[in-house]
PDB file of N, CA and C in Angstrom:
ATOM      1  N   UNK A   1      54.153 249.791 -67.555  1.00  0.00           N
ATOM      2  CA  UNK A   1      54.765 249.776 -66.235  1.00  0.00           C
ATOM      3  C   UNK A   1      54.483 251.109 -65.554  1.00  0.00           C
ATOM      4  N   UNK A   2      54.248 251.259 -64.506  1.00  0.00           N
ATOM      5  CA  UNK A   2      53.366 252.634 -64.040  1.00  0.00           C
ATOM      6  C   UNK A   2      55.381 253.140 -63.068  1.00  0.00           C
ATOM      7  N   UNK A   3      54.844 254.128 -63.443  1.00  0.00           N
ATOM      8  CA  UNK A   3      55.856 255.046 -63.034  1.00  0.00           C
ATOM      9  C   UNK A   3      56.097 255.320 -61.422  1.00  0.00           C
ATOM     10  N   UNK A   4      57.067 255.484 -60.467  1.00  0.00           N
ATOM     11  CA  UNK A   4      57.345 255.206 -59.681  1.00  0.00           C
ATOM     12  C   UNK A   4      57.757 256.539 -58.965  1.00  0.00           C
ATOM     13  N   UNK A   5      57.062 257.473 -58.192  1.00  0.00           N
ATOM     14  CA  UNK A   5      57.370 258.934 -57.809  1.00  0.00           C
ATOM     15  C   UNK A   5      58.150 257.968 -56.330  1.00  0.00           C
ATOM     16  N   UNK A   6      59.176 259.585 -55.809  1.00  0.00           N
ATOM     17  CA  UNK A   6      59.535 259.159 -54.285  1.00  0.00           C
ATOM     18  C   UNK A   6      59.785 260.506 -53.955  1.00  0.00           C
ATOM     19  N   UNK A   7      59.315 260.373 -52.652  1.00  0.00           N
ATOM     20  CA  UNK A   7      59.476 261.912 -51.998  1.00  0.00           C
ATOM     21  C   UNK A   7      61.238 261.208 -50.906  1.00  0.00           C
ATOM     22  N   UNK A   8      61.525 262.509 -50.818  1.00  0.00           N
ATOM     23  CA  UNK A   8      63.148 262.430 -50.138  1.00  0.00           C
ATOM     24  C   UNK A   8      62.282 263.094 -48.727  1.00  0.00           C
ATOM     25  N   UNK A   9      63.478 263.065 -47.853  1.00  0.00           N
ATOM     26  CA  UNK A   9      63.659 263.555 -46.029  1.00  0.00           C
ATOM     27  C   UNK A   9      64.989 264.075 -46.427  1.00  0.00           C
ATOM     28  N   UNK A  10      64.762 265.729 -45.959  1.00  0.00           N
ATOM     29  CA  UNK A  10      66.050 266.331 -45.981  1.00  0.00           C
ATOM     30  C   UNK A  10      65.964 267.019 -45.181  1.00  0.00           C
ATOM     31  N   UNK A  11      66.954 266.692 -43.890  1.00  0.00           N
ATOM     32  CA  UNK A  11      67.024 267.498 -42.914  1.00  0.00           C
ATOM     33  C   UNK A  11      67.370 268.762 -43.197  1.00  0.00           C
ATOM     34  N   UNK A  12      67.526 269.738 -42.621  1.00  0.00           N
ATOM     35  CA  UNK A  12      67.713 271.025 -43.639  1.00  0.00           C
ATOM     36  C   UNK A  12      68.875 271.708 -42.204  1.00  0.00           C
ATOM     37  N   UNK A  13      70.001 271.798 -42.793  1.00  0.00           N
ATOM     38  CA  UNK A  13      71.451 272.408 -42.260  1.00  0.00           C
ATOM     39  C   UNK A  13      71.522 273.140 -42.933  1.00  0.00           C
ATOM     40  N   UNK A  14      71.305 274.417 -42.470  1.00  0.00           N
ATOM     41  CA  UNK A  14      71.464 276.195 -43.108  1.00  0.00           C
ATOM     42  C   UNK A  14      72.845 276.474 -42.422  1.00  0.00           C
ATOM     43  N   UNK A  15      73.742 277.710 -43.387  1.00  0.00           N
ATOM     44  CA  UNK A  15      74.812 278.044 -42.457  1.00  0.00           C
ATOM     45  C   UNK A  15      74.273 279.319 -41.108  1.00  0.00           C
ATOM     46  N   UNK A  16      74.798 279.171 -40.782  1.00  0.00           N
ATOM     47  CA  UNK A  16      74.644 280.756 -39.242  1.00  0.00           C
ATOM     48  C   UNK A  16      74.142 282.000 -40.175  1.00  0.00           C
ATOM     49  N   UNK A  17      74.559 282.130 -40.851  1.00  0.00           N
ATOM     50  CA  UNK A  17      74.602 283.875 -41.302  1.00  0.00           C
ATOM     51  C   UNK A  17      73.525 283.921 -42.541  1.00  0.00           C
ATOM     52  N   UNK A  18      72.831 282.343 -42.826  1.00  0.00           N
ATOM     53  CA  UNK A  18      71.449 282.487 -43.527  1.00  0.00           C
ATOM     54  C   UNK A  18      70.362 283.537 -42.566  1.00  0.00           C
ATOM     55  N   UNK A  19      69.803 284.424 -43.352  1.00  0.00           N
ATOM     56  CA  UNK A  19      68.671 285.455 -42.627  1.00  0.00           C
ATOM     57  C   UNK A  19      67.351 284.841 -42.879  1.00  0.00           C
ATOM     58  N   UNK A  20      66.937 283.458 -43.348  1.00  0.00           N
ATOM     59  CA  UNK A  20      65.617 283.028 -43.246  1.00  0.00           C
ATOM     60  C   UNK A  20      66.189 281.905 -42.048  1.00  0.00           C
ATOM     61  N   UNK A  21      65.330 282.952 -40.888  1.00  0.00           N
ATOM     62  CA  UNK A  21      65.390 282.032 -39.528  1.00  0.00           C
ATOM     63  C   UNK A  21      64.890 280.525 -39.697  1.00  0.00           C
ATOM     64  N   UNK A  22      63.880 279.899 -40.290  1.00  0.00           N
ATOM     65  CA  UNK A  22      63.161 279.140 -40.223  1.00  0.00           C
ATOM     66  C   UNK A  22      64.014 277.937 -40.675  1.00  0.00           C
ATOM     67  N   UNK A  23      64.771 278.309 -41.767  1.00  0.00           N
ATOM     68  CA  UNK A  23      65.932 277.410 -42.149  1.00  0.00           C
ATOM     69  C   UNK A  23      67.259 277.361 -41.638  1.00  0.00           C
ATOM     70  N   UNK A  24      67.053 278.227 -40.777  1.00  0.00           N
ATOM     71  CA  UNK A  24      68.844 278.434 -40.216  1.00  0.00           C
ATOM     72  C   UNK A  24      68.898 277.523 -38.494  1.00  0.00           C
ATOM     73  N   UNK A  25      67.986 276.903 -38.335  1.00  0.00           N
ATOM     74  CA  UNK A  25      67.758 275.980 -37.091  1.00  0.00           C
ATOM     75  C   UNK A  25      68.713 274.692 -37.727  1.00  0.00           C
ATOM     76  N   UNK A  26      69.249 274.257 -37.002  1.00  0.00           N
ATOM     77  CA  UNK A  26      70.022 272.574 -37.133  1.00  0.00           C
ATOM     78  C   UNK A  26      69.536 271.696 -36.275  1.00  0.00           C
ATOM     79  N   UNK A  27      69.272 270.790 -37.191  1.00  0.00           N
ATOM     80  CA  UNK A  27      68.289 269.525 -36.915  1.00  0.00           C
ATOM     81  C   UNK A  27      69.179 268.762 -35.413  1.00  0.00           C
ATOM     82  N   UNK A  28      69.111 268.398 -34.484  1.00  0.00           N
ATOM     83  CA  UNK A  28      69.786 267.818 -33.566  1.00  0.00           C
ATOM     84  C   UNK A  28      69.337 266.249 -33.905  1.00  0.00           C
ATOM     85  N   UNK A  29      68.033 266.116 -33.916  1.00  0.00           N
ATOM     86  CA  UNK A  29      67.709 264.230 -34.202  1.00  0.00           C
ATOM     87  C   UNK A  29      66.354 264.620 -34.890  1.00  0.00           C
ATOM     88  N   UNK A  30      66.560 263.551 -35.750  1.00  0.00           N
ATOM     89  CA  UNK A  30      65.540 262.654 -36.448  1.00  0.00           C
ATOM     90  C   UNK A  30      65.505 261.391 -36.346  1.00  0.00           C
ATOM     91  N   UNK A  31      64.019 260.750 -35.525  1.00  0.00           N
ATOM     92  CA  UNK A  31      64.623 259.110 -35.715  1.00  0.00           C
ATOM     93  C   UNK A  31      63.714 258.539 -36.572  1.00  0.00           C
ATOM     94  N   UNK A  32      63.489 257.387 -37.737  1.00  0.00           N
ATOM     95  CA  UNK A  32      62.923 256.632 -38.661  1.00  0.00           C
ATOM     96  C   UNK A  32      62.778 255.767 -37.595  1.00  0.00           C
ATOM     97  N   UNK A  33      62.047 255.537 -37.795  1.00  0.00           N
ATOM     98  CA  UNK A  33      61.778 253.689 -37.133  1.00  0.00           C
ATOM     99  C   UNK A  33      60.692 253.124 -38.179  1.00  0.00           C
ATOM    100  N   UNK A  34      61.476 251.922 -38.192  1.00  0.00           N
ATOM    101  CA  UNK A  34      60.898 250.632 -39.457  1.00  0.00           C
ATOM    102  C   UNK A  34      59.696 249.899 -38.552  1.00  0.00           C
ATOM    103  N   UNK A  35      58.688 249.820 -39.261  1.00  0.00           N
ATOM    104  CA  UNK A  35      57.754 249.110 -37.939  1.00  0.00           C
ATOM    105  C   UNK A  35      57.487 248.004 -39.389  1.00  0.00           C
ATOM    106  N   UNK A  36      57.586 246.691 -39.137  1.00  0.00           N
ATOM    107  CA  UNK A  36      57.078 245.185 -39.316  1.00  0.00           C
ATOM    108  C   UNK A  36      55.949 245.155 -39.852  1.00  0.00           C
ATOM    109  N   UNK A  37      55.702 245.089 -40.965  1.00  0.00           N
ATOM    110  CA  UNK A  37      54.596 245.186 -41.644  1.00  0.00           C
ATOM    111  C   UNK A  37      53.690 246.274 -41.547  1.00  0.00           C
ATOM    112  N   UNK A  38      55.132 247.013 -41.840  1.00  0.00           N
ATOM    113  CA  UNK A  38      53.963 248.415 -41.716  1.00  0.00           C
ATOM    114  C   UNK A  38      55.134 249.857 -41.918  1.00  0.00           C
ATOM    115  N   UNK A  39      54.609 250.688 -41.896  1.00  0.00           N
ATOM    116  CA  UNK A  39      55.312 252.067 -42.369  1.00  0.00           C
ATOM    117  C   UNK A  39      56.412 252.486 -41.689  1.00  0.00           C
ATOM    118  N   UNK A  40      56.906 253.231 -42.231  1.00  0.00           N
ATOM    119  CA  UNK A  40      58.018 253.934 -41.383  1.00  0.00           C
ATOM    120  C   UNK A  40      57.660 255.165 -40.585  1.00  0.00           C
ATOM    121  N   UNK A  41      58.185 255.360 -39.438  1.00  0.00           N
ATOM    122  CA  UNK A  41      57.746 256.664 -38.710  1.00  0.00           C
ATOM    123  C   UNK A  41      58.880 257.573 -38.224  1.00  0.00           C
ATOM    124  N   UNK A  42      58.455 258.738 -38.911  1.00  0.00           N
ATOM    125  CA  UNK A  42      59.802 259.644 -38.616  1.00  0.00           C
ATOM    126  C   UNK A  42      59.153 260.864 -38.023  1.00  0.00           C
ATOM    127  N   UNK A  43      60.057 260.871 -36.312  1.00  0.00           N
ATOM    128  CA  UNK A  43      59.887 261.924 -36.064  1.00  0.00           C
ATOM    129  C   UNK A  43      61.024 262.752 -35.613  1.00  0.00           C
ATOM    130  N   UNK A  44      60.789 263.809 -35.242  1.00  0.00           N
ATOM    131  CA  UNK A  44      61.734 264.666 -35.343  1.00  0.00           C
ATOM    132  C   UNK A  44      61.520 266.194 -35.698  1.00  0.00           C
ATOM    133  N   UNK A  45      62.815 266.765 -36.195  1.00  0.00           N
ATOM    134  CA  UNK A  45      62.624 267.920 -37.278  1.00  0.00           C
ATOM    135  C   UNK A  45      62.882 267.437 -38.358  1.00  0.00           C
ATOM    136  N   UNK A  46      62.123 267.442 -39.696  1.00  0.00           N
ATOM    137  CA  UNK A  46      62.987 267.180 -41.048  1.00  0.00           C
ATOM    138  C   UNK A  46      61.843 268.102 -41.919  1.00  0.00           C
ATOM    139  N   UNK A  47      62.310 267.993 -43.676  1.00  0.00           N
ATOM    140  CA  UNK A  47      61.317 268.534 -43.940  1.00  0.00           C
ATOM    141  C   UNK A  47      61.243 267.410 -45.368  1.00  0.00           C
ATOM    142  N   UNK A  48      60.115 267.336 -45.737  1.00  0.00           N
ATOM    143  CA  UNK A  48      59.325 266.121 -46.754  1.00  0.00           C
ATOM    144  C   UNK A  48      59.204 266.681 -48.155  1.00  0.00           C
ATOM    145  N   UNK A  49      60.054 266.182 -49.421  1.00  0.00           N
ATOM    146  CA  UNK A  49      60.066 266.321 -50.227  1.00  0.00           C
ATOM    147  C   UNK A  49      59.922 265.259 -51.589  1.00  0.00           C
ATOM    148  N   UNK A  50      58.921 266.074 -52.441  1.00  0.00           N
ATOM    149  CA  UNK A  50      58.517 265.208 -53.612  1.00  0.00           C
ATOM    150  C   UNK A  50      59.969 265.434 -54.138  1.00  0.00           C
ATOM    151  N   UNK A  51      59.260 263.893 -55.641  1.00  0.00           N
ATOM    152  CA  UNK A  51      60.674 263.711 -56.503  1.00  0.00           C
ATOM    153  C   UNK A  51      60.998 265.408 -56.995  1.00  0.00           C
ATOM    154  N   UNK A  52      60.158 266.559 -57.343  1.00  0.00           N
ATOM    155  CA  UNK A  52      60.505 267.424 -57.990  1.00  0.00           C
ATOM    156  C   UNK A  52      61.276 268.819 -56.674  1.00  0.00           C
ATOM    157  N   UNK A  53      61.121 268.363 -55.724  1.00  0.00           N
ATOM    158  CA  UNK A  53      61.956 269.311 -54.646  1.00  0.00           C
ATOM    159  C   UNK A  53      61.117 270.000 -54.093  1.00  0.00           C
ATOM    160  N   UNK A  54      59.444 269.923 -54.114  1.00  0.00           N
ATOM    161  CA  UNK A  54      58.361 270.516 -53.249  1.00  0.00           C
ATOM    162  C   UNK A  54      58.769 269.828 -52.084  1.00  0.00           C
ATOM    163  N   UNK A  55      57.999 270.749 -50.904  1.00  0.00           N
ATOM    164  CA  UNK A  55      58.065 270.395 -50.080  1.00  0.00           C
ATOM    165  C   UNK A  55      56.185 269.958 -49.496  1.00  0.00           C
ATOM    166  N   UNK A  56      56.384 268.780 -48.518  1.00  0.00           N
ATOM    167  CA  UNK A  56      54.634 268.404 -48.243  1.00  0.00           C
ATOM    168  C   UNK A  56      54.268 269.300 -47.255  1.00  0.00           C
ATOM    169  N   UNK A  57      53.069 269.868 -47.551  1.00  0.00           N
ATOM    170  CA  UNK A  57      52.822 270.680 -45.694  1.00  0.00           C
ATOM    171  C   UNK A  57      52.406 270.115 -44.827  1.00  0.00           C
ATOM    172  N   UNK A  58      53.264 269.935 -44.170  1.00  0.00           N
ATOM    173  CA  UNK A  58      53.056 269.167 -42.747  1.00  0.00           C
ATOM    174  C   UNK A  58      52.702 269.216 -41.720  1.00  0.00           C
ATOM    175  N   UNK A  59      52.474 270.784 -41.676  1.00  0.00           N
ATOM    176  CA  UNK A  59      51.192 271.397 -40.912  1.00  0.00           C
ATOM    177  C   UNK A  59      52.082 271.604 -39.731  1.00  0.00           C
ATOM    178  N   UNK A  60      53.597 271.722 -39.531  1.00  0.00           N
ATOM    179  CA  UNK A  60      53.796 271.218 -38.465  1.00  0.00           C
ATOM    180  C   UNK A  60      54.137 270.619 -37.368  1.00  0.00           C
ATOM    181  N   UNK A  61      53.701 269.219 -38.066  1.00  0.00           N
ATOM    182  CA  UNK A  61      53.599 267.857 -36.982  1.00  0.00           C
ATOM    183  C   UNK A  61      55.178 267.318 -37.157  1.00  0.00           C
ATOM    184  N   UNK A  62      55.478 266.858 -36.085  1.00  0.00           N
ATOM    185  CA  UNK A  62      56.663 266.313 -35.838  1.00  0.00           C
ATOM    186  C   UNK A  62      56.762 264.743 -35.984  1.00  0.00           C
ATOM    187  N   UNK A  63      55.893 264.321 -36.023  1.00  0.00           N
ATOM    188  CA  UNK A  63      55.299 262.967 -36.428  1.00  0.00           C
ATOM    189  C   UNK A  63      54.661 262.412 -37.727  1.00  0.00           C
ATOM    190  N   UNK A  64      55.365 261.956 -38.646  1.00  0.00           N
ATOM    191  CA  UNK A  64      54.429 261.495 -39.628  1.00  0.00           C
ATOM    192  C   UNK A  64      54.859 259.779 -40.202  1.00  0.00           C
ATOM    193  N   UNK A  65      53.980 259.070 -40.731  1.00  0.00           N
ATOM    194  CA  UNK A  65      54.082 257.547 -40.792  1.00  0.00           C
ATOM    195  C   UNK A  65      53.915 257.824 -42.209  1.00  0.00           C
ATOM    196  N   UNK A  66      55.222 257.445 -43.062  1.00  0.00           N
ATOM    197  CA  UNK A  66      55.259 257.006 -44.637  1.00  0.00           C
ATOM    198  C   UNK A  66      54.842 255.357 -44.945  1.00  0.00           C
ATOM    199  N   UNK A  67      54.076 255.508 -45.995  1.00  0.00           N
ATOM    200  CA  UNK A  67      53.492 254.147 -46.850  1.00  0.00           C
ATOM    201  C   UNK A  67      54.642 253.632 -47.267  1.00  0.00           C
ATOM    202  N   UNK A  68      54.675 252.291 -47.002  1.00  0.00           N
ATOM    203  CA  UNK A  68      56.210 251.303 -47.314  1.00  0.00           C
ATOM    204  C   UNK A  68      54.930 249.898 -48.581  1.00  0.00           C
ATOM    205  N   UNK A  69      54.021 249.515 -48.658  1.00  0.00           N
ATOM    206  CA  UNK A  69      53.466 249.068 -48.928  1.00  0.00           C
ATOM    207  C   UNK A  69      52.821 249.320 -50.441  1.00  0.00           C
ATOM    208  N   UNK A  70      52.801 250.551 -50.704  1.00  0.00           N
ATOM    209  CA  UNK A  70      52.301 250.789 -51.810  1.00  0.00           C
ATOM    210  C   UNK A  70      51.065 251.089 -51.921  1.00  0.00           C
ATOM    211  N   UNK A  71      50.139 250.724 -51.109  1.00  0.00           N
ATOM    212  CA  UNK A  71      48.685 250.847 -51.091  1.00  0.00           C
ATOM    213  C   UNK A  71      47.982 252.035 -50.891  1.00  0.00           C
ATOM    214  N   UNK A  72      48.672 252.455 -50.144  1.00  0.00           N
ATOM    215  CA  UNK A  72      47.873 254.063 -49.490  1.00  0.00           C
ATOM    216  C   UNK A  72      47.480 254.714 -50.669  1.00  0.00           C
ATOM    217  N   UNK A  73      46.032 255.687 -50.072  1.00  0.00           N
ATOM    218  CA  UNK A  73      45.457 256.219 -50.808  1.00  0.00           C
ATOM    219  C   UNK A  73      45.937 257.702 -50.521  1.00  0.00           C
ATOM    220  N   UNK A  74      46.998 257.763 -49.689  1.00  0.00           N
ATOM    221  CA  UNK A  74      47.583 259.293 -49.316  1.00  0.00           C
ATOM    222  C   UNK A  74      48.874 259.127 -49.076  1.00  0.00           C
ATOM    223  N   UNK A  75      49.160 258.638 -50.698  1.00  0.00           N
ATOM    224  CA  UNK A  75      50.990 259.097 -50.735  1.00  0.00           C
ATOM    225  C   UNK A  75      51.510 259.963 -50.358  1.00  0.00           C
ATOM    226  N   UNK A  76      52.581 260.073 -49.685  1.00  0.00           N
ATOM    227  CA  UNK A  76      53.278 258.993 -49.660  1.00  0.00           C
ATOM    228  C   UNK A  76      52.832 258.592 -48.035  1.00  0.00           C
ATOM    229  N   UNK A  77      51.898 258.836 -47.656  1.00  0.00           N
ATOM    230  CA  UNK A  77      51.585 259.123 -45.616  1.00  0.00           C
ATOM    231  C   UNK A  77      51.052 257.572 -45.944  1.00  0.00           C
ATOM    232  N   UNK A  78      51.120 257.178 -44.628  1.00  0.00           N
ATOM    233  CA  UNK A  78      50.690 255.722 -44.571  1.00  0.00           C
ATOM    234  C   UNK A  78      48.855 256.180 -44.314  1.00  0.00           C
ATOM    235  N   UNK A  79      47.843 255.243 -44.724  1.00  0.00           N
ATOM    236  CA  UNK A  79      46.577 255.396 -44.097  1.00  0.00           C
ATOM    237  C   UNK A  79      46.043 253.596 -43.675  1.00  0.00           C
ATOM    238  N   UNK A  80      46.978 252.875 -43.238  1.00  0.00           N
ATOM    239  CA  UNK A  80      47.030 251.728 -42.576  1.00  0.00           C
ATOM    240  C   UNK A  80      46.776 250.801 -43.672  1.00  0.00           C
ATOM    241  N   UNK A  81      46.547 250.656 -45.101  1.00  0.00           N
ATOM    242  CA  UNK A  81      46.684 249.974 -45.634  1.00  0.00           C
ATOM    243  C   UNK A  81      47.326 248.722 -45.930  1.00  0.00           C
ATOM    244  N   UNK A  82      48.139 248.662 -45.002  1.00  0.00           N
ATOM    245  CA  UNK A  82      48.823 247.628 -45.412  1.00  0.00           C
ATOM    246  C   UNK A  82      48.099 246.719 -44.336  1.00  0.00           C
ATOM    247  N   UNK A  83      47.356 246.601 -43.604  1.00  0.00           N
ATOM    248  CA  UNK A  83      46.604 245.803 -43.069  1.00  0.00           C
ATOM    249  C   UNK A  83      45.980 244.931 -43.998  1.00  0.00           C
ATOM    250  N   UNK A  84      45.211 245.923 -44.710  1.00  0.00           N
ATOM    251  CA  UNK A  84      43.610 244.932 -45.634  1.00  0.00           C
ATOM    252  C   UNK A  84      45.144 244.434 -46.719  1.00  0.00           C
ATOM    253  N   UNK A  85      45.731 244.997 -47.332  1.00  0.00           N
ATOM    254  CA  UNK A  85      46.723 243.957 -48.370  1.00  0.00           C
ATOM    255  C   UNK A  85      47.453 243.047 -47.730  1.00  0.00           C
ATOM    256  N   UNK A  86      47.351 242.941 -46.488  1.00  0.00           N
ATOM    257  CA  UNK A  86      48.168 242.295 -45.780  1.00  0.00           C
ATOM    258  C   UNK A  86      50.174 241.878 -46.056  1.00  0.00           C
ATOM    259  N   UNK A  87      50.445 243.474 -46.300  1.00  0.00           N
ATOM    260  CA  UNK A  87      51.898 243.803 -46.423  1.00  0.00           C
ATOM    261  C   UNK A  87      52.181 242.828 -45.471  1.00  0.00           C
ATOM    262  N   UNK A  88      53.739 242.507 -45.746  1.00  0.00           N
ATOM    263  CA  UNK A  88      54.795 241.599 -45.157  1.00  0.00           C
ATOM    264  C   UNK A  88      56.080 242.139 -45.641  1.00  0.00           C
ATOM    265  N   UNK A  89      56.581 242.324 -43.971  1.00  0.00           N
ATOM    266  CA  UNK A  89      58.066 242.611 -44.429  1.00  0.00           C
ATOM    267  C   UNK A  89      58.413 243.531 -43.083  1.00  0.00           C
ATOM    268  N   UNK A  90      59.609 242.357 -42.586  1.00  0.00           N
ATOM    269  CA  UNK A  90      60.271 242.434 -41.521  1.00  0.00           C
ATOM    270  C   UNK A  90      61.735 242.763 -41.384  1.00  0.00           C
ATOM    271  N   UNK A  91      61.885 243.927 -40.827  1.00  0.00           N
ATOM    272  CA  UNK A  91      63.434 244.697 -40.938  1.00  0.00           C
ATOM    273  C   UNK A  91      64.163 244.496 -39.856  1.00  0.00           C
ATOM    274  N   UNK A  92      65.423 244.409 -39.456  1.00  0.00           N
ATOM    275  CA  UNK A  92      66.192 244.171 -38.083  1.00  0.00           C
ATOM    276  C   UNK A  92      67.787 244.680 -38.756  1.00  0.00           C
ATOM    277  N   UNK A  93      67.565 245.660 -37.778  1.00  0.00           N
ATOM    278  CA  UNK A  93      69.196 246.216 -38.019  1.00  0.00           C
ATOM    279  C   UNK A  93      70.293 245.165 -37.735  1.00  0.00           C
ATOM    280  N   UNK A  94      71.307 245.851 -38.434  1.00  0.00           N
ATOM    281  CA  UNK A  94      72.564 245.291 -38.162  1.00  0.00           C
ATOM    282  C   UNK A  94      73.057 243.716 -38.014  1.00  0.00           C
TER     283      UNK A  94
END
């Protein structure tokens, strides 16, 4: 049975009187959006972490699309794969 890694989204809430500026910003929004046969897209501020508490370099970007499918060849980032496997799977809140 092949082993199953997951990276976490942890917005990162520092208190005031932390002195590494970079972490002491508070996230105002992050939004996920579930897209229908296909990845999730979160943008925002957050920061991207493997199962072991690395963080991904993200260069950055405020935009990134996670693999919901399994296929991608650039875990956990989506690279549209789920097209050619032809993923299925339709989400609707509430």
């Amino acid at each position: 049975m092949e082993r199953l890694e997951y990276a976490t989204l942890t917005p990162e809430f520092s208190p005031t009187h932390n002195k590494d500026k970079e972490r002491n910003r508070i996230v105002e929004k992050t939004d996920i959006t579930v897209f229908n046969d296909g990845p999730l897209k979160l943008q925002g501020e957050f920061v991207l972490r493997d199962a072991e508490g690395r963080e991904f370099d993200l260069a950055g970007r405020e935009t990134v699309a996670l693999c919901r499918c399994g296929h991608s060849a650039n875990k956990p980032f989506c690279d549209g794969s789920h097209r050619k496997a032809e993923f299925r799977s339709t989400v609707k809140a509430g």
